[in-house]
Every structure is written in C-alpha cells, then in structure tokens.
PDB file of N, CA and C in Angstrom:
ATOM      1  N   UNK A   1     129.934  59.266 178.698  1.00  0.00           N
ATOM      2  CA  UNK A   1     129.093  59.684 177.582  1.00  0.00           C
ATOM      3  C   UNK A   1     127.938  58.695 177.444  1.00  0.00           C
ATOM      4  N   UNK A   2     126.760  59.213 177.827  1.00  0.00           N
ATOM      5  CA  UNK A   2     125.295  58.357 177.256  1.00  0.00           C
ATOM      6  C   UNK A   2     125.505  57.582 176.497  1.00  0.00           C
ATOM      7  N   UNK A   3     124.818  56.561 176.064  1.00  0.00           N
ATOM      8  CA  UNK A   3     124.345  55.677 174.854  1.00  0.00           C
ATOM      9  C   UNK A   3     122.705  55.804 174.626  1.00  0.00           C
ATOM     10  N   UNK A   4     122.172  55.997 173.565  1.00  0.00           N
ATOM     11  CA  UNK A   4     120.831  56.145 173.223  1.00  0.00           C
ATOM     12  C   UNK A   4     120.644  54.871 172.413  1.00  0.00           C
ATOM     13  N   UNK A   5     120.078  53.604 172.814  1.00  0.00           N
ATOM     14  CA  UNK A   5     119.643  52.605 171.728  1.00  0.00           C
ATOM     15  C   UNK A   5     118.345  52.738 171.043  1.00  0.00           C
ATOM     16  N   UNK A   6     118.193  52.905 170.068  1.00  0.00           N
ATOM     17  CA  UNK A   6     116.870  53.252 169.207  1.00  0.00           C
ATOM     18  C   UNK A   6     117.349  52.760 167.809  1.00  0.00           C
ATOM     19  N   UNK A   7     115.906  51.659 167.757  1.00  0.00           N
ATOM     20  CA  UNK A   7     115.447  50.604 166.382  1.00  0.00           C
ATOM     21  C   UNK A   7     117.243  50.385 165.575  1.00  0.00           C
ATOM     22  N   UNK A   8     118.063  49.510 166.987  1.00  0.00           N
ATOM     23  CA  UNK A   8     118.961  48.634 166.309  1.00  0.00           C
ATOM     24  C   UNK A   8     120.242  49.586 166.181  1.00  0.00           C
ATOM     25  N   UNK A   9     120.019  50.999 166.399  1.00  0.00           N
ATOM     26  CA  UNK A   9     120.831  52.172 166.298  1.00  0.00           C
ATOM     27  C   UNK A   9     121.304  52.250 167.880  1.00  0.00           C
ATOM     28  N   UNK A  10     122.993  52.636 168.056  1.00  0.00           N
ATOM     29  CA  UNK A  10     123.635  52.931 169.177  1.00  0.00           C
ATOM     30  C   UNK A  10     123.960  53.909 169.009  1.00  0.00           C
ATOM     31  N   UNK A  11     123.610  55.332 169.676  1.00  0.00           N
ATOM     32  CA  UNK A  11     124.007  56.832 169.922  1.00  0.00           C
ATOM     33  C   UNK A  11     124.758  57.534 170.696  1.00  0.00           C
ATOM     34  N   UNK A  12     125.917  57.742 170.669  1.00  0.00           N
ATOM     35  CA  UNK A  12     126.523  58.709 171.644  1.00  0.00           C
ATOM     36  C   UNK A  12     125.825  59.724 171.564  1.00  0.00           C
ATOM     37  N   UNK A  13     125.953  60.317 172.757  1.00  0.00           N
ATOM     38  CA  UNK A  13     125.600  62.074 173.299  1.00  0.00           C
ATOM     39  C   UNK A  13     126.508  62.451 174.536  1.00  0.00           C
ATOM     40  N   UNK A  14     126.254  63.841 174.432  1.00  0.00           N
ATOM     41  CA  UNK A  14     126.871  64.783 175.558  1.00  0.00           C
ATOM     42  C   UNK A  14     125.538  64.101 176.646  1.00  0.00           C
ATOM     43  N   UNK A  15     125.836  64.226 177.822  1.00  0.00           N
ATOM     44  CA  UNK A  15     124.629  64.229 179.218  1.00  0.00           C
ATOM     45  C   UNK A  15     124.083  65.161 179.256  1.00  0.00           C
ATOM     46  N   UNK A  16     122.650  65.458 179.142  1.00  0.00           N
ATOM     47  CA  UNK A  16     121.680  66.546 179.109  1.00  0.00           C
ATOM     48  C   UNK A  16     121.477  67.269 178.185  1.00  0.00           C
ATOM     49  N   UNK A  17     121.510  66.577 176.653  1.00  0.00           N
ATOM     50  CA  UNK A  17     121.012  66.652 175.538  1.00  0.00           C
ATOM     51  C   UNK A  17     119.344  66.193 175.505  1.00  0.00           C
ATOM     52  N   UNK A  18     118.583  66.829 174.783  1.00  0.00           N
ATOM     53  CA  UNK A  18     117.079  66.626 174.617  1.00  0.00           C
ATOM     54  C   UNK A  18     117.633  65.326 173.610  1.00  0.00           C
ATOM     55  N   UNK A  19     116.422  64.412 174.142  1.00  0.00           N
ATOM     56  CA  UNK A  19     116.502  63.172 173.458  1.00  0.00           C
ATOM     57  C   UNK A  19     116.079  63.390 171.765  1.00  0.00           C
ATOM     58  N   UNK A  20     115.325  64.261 171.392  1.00  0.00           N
ATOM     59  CA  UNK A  20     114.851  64.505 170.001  1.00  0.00           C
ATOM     60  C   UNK A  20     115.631  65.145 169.306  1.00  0.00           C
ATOM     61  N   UNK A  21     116.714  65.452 169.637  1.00  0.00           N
ATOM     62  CA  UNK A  21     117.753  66.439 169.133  1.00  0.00           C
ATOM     63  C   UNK A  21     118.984  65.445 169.186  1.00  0.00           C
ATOM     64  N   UNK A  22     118.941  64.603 170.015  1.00  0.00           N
ATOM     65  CA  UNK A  22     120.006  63.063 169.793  1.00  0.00           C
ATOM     66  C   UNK A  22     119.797  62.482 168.290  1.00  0.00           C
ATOM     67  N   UNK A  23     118.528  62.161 168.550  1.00  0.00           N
ATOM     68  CA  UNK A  23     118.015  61.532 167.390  1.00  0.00           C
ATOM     69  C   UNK A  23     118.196  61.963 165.933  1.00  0.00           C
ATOM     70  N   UNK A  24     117.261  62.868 166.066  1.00  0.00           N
ATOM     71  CA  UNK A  24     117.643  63.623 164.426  1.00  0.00           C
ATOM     72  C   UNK A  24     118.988  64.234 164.121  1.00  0.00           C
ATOM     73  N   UNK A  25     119.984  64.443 165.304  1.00  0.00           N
ATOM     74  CA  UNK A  25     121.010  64.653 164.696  1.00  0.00           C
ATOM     75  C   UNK A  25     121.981  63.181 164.124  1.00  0.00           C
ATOM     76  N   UNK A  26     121.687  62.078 164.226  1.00  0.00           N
ATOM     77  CA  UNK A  26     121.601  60.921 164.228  1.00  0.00           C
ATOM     78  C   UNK A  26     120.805  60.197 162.883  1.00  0.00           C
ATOM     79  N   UNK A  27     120.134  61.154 162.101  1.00  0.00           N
ATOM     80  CA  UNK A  27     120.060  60.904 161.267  1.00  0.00           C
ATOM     81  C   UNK A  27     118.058  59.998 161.660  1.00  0.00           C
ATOM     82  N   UNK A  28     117.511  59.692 162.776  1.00  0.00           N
ATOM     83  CA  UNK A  28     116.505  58.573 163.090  1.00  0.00           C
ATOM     84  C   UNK A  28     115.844  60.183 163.793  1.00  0.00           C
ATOM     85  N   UNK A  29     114.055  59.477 163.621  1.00  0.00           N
ATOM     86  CA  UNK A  29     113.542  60.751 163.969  1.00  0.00           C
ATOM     87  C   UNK A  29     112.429  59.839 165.123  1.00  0.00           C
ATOM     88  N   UNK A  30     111.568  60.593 166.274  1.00  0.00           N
ATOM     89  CA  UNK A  30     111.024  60.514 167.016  1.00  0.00           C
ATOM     90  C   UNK A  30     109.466  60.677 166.500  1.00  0.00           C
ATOM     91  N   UNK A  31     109.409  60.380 165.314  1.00  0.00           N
ATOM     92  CA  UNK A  31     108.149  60.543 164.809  1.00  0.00           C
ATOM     93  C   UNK A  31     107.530  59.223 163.853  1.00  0.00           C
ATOM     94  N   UNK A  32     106.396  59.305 163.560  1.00  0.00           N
ATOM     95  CA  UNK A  32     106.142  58.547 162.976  1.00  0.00           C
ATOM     96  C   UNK A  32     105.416  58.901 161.408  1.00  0.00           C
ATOM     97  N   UNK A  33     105.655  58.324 160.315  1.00  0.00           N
ATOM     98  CA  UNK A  33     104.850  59.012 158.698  1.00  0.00           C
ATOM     99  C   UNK A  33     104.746  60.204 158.737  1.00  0.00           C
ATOM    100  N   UNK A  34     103.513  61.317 158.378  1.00  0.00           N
ATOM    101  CA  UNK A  34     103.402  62.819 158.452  1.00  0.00           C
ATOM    102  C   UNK A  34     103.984  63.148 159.677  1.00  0.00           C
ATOM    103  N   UNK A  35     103.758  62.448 160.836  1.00  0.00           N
ATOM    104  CA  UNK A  35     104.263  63.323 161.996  1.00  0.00           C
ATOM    105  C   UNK A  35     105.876  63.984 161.532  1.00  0.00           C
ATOM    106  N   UNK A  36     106.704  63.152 160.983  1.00  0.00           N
ATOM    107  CA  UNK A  36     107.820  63.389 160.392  1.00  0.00           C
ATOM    108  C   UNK A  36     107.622  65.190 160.065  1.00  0.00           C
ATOM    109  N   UNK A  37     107.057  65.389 159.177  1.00  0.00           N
ATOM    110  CA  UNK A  37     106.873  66.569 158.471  1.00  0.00           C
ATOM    111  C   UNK A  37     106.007  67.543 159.302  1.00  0.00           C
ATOM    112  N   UNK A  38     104.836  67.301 159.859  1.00  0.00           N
ATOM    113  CA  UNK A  38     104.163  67.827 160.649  1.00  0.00           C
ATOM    114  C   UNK A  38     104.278  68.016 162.018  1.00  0.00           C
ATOM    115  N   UNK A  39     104.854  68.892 162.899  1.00  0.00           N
ATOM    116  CA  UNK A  39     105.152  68.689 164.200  1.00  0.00           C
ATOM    117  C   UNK A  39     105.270  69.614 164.510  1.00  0.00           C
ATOM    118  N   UNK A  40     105.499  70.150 166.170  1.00  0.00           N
ATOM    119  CA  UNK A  40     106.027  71.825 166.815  1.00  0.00           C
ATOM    120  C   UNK A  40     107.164  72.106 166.373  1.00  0.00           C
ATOM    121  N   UNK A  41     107.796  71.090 166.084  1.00  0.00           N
ATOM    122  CA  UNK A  41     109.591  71.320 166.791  1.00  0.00           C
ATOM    123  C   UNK A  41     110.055  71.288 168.029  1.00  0.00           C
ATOM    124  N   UNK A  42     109.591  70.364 168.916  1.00  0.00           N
ATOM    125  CA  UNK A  42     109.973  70.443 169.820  1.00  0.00           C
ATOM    126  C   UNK A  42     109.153  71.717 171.206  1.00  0.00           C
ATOM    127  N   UNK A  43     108.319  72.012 170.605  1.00  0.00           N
ATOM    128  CA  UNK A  43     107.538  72.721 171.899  1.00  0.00           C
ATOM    129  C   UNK A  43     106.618  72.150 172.704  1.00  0.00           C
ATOM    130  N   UNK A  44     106.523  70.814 172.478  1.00  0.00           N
ATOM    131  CA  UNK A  44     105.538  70.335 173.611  1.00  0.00           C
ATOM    132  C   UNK A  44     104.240  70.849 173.400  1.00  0.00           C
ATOM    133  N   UNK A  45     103.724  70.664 172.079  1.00  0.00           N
ATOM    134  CA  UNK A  45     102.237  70.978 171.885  1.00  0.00           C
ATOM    135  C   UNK A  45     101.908  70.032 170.865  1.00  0.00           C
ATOM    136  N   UNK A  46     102.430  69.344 170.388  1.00  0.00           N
ATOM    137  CA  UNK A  46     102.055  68.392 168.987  1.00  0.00           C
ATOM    138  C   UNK A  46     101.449  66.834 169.967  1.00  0.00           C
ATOM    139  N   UNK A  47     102.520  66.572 170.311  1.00  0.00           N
ATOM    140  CA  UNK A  47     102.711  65.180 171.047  1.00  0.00           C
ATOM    141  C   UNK A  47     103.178  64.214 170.375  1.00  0.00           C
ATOM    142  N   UNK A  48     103.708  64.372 169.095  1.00  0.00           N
ATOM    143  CA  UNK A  48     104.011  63.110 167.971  1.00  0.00           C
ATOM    144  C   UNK A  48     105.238  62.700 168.360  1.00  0.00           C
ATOM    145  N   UNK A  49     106.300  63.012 168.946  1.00  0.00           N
ATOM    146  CA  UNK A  49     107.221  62.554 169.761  1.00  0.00           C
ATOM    147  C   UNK A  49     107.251  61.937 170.700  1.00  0.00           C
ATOM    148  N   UNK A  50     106.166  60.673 170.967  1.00  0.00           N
ATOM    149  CA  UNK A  50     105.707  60.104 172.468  1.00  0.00           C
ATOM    150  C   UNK A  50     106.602  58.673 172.167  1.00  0.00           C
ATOM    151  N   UNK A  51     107.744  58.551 173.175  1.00  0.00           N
ATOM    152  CA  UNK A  51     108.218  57.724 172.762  1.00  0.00           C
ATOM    153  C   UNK A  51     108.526  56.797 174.632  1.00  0.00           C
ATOM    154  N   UNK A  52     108.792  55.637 174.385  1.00  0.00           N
ATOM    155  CA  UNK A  52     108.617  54.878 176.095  1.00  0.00           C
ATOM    156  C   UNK A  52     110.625  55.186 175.903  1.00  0.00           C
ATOM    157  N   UNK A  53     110.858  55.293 177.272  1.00  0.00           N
ATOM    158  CA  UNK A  53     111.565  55.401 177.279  1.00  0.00           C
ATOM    159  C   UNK A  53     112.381  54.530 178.500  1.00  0.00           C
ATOM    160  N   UNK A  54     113.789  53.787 178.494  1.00  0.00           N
ATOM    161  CA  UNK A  54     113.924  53.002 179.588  1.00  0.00           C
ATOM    162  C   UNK A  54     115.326  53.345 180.240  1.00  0.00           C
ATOM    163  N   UNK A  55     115.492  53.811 180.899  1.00  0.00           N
ATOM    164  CA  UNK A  55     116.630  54.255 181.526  1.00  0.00           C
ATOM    165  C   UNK A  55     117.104  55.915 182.046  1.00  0.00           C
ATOM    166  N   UNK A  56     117.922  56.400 181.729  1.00  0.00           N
ATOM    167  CA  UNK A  56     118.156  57.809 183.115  1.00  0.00           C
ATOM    168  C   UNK A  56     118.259  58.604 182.323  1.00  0.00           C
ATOM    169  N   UNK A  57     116.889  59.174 182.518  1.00  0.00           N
ATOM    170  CA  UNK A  57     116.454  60.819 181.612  1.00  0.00           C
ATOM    171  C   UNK A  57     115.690  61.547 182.981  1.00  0.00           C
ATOM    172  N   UNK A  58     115.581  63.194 182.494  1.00  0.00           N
ATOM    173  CA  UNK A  58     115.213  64.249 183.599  1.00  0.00           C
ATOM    174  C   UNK A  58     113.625  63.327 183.777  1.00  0.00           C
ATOM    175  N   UNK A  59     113.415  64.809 184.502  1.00  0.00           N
ATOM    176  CA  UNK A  59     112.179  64.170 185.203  1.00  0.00           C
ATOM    177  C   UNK A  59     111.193  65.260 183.978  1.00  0.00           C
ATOM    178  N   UNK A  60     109.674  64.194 184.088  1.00  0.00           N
ATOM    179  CA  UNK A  60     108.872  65.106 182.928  1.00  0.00           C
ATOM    180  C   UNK A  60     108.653  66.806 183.534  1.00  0.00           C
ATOM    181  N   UNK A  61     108.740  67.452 182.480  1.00  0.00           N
ATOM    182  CA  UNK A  61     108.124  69.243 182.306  1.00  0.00           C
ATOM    183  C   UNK A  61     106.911  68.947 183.184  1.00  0.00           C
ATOM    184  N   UNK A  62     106.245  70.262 182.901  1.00  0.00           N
ATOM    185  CA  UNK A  62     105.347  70.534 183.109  1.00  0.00           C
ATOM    186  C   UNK A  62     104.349  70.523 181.701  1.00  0.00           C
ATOM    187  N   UNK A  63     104.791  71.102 180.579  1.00  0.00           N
ATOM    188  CA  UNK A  63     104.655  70.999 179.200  1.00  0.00           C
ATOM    189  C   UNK A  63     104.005  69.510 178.516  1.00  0.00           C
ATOM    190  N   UNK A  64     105.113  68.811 179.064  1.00  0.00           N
ATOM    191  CA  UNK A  64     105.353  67.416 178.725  1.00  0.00           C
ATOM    192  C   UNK A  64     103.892  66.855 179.550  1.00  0.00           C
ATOM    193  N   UNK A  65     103.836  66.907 180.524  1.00  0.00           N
ATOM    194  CA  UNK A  65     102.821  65.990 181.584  1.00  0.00           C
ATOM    195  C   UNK A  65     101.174  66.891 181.283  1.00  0.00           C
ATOM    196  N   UNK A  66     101.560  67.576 180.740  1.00  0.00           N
ATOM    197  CA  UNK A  66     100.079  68.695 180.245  1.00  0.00           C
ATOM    198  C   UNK A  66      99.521  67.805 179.074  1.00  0.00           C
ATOM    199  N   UNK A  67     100.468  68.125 178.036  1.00  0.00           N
ATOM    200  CA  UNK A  67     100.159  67.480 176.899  1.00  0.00           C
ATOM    201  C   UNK A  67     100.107  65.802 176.561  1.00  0.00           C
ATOM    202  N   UNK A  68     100.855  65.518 177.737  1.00  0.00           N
ATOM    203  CA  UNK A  68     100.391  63.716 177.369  1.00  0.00           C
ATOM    204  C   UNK A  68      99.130  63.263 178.634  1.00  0.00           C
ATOM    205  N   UNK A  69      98.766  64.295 179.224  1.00  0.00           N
ATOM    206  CA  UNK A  69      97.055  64.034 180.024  1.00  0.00           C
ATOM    207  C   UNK A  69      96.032  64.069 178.848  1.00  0.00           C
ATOM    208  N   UNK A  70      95.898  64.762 177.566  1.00  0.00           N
ATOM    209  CA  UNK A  70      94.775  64.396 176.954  1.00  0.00           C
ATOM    210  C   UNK A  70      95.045  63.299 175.779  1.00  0.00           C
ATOM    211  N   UNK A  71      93.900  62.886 175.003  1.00  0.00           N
ATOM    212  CA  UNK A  71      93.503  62.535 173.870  1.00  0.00           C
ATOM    213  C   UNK A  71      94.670  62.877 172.680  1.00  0.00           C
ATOM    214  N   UNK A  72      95.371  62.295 172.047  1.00  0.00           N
ATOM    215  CA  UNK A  72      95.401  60.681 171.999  1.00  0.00           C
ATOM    216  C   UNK A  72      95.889  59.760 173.423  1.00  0.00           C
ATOM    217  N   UNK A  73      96.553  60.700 173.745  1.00  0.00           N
ATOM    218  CA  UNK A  73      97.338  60.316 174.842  1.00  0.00           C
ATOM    219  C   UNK A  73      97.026  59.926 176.101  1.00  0.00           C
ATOM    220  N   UNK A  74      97.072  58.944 176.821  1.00  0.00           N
ATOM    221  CA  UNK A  74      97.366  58.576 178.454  1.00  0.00           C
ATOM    222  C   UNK A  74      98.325  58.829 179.488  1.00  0.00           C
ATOM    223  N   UNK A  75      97.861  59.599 180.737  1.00  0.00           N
ATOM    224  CA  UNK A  75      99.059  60.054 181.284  1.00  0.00           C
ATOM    225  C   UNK A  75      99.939  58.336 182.009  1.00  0.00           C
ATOM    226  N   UNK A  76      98.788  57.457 182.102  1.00  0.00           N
ATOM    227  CA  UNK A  76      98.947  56.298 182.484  1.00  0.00           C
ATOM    228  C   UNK A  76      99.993  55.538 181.831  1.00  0.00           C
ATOM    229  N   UNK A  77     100.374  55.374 180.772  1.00  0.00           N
ATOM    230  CA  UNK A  77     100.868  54.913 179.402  1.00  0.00           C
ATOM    231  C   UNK A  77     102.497  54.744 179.743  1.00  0.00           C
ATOM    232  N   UNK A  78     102.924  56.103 180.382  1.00  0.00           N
ATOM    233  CA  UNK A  78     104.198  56.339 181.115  1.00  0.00           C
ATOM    234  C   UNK A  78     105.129  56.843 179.849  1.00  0.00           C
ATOM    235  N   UNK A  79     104.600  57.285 178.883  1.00  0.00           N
ATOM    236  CA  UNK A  79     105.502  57.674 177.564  1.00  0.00           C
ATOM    237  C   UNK A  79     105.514  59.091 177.922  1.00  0.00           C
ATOM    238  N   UNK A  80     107.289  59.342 177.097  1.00  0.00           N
ATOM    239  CA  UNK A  80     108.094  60.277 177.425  1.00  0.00           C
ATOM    240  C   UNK A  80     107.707  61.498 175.842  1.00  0.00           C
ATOM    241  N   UNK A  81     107.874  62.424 175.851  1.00  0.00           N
ATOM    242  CA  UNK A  81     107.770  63.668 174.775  1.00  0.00           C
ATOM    243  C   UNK A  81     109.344  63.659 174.570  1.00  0.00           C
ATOM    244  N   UNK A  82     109.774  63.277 173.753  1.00  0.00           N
ATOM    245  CA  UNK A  82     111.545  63.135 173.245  1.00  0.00           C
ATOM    246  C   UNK A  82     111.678  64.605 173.207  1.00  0.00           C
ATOM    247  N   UNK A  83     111.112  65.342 172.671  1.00  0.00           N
ATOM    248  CA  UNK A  83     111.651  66.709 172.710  1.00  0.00           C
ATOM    249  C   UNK A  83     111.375  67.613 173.899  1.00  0.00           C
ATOM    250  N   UNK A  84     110.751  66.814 175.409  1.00  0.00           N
ATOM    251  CA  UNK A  84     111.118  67.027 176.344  1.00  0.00           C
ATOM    252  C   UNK A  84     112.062  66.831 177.316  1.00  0.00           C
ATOM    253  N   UNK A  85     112.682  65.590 177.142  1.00  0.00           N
ATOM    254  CA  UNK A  85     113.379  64.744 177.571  1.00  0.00           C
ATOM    255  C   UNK A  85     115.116  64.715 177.612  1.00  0.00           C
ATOM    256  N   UNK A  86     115.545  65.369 178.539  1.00  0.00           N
ATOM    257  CA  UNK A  86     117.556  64.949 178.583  1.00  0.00           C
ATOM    258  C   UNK A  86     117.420  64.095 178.819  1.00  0.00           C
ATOM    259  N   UNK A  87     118.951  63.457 178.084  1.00  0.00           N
ATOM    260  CA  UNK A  87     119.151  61.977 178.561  1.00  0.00           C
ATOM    261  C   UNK A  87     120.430  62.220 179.795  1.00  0.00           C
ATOM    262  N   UNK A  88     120.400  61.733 180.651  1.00  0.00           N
ATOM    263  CA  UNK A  88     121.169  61.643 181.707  1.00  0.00           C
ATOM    264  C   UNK A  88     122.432  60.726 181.787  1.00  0.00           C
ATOM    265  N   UNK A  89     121.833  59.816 180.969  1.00  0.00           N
ATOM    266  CA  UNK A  89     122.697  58.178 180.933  1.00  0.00           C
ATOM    267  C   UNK A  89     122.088  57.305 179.910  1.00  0.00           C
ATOM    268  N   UNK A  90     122.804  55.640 180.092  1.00  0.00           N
ATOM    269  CA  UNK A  90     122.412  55.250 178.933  1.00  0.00           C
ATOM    270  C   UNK A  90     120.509  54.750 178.772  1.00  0.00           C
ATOM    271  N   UNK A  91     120.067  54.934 177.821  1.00  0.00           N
ATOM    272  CA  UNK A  91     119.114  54.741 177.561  1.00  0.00           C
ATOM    273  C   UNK A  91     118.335  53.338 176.425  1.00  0.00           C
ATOM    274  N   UNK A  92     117.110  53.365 176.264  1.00  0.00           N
ATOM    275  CA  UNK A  92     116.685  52.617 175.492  1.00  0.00           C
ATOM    276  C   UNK A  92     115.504  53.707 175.058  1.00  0.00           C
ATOM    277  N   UNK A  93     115.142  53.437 173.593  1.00  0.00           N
ATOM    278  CA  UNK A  93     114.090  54.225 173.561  1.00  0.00           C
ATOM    279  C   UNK A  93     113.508  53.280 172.311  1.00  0.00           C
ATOM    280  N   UNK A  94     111.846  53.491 172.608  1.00  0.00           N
ATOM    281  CA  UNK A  94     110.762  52.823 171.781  1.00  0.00           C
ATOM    282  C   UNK A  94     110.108  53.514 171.369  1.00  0.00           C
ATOM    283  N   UNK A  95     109.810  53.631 169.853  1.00  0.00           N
ATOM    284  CA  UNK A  95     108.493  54.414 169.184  1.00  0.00           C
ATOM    285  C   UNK A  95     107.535  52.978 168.925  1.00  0.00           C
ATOM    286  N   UNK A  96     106.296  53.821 169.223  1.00  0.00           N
ATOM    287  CA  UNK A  96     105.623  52.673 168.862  1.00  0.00           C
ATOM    288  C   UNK A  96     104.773  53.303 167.581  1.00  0.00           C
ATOM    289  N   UNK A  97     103.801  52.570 167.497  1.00  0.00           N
ATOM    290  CA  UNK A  97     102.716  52.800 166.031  1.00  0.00           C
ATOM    291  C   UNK A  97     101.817  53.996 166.332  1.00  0.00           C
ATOM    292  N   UNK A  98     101.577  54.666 165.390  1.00  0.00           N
ATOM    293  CA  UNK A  98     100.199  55.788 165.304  1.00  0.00           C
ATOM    294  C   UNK A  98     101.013  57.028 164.872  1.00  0.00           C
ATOM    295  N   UNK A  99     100.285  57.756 164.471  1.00  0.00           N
ATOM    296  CA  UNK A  99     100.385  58.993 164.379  1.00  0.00           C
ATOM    297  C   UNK A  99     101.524  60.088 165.415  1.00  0.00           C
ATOM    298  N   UNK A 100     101.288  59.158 167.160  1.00  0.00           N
ATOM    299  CA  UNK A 100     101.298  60.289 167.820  1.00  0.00           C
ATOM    300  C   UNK A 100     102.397  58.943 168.954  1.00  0.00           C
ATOM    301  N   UNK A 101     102.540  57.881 167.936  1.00  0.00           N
ATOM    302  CA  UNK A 101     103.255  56.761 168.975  1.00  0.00           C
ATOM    303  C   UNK A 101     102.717  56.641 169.969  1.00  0.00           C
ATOM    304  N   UNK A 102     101.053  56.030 169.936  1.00  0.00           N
ATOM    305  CA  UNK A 102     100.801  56.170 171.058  1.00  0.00           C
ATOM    306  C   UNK A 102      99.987  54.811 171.243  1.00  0.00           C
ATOM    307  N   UNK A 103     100.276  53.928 170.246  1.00  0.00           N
ATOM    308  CA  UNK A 103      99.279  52.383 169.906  1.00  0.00           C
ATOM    309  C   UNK A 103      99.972  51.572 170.531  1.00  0.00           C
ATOM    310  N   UNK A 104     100.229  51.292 171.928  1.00  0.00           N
ATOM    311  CA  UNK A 104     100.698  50.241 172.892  1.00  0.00           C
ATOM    312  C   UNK A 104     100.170  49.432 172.535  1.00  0.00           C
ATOM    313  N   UNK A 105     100.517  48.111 172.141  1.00  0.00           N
ATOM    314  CA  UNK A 105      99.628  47.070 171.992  1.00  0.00           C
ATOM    315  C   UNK A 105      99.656  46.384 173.969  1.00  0.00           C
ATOM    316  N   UNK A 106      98.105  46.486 174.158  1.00  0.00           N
ATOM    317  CA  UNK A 106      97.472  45.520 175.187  1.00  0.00           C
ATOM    318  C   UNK A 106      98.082  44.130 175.439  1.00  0.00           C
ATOM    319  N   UNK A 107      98.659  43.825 176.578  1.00  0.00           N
ATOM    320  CA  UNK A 107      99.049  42.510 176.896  1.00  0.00           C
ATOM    321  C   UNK A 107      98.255  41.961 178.364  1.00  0.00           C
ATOM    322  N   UNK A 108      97.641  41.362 178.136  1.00  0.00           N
ATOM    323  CA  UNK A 108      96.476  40.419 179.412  1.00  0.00           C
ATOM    324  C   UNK A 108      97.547  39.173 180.359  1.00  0.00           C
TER     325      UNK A 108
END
C-alpha cells in the first residue's frame, strides 16, 4: 500500500488512485486559497493542482502536459496536475505558492 507524504501528513492509498482524490479524501487539498473553491474538479483545464511530485506515479496525460505548456505554467518546471496523477508507490508531494502552485522559488 502507497504512502503519500504531504505538509507533515502520511497517507495510505490503494495503487493507482489519482493523487487529488488521495488528498481530499484525507481531509488536505492540492490547491491553494480560492483555488480551493475555484477549480475543474479534476479535468485538467484549471491547472491549480500543480503540485512537484517525488517518487512512483503514472506517466503525465496528454491533458496534463497540454495544460502545464502554457502561462502560468512551465512545461520545464517538471510539476505534476494531482488530479492527473496515480500514485504507483510511495510518494512525496509539494505544493508550492500562487494561485496555480506554480511560484518555485529560483535557486543560483
């Protein structure tokens, strides 16, 4: 059975559960302020679910890699759409700051 670590939180799941559906059933959401309230649900058109992700999840959609090529977003960035995302195994997962979790802070 997976482990999902997210902000200090340890998650069981079934294997090949959508990571955004771990979460909120978990009570912790993949969003950040309004995004909370404002979002697809999970269709891969919002992008407010952009979360880095470190360990054994599917490989990105097509959906997923569409919508994190534009503005706010970088396809470069390497962040995952949680409500694209099975988890395979155990994981780590990071939201970062913005609207759309997408404020990496720059390291030189």
């Amino acid at each position: 059975m997976p482990t999902v670590q997210f902000r200090g939180q340890r998650i069981d799941c079934d294997e090949g559960e959508i990571l955004r559906d771990v979460l909120l059933e978990a009570g912790e959401s993949p969003h950040n302020g309004m995004a909370d309230t404002v979002n697809c649900r999970g269709k891969a058109t919002c992008g407010t679910c952009a979360v880095a992700v470190d360990g054994a999840v599917s490989d990105p959609t097509d959906r997923e890699q569409q919508r994190l090529s534009f503005p706010p977003h970088d396809p470069d960035r390497g962040l995952r759409l949680a409500c694209q995302t099975r988890v395979e195994g155990d994981v780590t997962v990071t939201k970062y700051p913005g609207f759309w979790g997408q404020k990496i802070e720059e390291t030189d």
